[in-house]
C-alpha atoms as a PDB file:
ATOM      1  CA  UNK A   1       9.680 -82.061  38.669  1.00  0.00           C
ATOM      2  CA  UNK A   2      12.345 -81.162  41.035  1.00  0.00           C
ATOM      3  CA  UNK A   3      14.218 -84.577  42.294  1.00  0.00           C
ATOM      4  CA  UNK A   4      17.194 -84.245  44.839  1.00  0.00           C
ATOM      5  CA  UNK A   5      19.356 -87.831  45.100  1.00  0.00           C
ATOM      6  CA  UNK A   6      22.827 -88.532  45.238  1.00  0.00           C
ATOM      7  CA  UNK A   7      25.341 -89.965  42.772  1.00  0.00           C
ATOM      8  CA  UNK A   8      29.065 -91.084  43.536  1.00  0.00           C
ATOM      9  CA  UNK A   9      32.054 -88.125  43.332  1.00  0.00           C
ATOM     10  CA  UNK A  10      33.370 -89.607  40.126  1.00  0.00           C
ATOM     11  CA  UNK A  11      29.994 -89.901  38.188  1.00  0.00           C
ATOM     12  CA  UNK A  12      29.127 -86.372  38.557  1.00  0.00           C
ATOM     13  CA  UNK A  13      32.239 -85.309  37.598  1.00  0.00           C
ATOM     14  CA  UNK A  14      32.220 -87.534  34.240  1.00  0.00           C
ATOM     15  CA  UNK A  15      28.287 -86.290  33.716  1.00  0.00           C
ATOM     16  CA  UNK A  16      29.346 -82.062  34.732  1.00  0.00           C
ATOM     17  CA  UNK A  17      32.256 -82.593  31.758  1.00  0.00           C
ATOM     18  CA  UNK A  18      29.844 -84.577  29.376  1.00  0.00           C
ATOM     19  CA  UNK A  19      27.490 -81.934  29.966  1.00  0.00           C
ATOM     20  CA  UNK A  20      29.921 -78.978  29.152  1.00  0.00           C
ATOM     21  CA  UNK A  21      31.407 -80.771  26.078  1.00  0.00           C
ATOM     22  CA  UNK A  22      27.952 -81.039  24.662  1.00  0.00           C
ATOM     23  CA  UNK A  23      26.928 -77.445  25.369  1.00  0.00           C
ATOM     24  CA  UNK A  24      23.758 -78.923  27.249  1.00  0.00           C
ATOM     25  CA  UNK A  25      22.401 -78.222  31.322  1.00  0.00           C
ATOM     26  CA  UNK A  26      23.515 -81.274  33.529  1.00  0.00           C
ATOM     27  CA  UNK A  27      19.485 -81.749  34.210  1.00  0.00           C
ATOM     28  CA  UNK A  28      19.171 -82.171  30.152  1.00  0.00           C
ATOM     29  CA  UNK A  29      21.508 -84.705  29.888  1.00  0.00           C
ATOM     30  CA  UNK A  30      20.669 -86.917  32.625  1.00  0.00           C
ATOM     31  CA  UNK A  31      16.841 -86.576  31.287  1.00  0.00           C
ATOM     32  CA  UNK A  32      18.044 -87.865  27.874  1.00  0.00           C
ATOM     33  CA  UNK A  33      20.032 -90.168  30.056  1.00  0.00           C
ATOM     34  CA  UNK A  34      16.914 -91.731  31.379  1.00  0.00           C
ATOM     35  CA  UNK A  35      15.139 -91.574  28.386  1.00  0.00           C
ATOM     36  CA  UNK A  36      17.104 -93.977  26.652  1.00  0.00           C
ATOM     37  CA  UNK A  37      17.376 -96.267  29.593  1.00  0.00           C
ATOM     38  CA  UNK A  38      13.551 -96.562  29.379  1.00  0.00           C
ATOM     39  CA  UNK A  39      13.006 -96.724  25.441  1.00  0.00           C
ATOM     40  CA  UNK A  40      15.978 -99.673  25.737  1.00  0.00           C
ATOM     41  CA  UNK A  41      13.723-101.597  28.332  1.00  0.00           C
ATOM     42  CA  UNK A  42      10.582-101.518  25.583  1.00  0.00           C
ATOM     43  CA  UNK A  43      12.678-103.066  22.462  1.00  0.00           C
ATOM     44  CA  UNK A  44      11.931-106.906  22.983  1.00  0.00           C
ATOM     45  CA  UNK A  45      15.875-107.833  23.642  1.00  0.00           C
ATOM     46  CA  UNK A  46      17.091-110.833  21.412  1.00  0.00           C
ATOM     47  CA  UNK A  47      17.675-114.303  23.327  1.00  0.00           C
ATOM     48  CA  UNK A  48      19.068-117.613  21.678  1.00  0.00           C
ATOM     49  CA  UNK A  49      16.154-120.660  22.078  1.00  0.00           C
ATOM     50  CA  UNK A  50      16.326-121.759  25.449  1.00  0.00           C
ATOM     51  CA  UNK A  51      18.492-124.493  26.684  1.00  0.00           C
ATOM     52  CA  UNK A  52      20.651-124.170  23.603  1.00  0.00           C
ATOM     53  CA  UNK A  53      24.508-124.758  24.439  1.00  0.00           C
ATOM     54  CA  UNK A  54      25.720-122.902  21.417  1.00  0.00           C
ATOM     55  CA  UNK A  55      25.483-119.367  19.807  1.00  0.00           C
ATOM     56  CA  UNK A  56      22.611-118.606  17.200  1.00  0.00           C
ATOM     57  CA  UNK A  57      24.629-117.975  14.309  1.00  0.00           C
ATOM     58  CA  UNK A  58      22.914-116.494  11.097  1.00  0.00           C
ATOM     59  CA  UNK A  59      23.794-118.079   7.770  1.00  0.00           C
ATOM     60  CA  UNK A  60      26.415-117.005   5.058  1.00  0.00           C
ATOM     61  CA  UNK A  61      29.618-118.217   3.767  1.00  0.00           C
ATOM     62  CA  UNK A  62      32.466-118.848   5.641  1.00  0.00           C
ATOM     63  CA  UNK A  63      35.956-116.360   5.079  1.00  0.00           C
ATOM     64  CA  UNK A  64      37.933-119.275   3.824  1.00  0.00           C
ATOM     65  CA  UNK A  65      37.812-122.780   1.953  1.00  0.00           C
ATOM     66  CA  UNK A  66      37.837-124.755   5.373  1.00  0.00           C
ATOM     67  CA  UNK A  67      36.582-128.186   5.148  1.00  0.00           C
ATOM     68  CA  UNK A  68      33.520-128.216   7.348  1.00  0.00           C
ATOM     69  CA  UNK A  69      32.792-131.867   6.634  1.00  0.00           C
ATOM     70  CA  UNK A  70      30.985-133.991   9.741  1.00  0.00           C
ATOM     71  CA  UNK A  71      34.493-134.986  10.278  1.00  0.00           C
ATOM     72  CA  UNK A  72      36.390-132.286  10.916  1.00  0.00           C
ATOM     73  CA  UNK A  73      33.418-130.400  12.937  1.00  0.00           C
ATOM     74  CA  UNK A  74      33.880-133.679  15.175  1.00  0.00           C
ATOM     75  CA  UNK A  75      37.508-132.918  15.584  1.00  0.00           C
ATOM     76  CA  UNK A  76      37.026-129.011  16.154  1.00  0.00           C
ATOM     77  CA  UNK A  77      34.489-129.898  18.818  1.00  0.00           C
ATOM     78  CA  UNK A  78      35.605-132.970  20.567  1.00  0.00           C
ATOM     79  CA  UNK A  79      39.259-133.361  19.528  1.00  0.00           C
ATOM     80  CA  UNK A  80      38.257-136.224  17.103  1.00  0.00           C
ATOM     81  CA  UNK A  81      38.123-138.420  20.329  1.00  0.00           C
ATOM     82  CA  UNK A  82      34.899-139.708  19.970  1.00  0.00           C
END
């Protein structure tokens, strides 16, 4: 289907040298542009539980021998004020 819109100066000329560096027809590449955009929007996107104030970080061991004791996560998180 023949489309006709218009794009800013400097995208067309990043897309026309894209294009030529891959070998491929401007109209290709845009298509596989939009492709992707679409198959992106149907993966289910991953979100941390709502309201949480803190990253969702997956378990393992930590890189060094840091004490993680209550104690010292108090201090790394509230200056050991509390």
């Amino acid at each position: 289907m023949k489309m006709t819109f218009e794009l800013p100066p400097d995208l067309v000329t990043r897309l026309k040298m894209k294009a030529a560096q891959d070998g491929a027809k401007l109209k290709d590449l845009i298509a596989e542009a939009c492709r992707r955009l679409l198959a992106e929007e149907e993966r289910p996107r991953k979100r941390k539980p709502p309201g949480s104030p803190f990253p969702v970080i997956k378990g393992g061991k930590a890189k060094n021998a840091e004490d993680f004791s209550p104690d010292r996560v108090d201090e790394l998180l509230w200056g050991g004020t509390r």
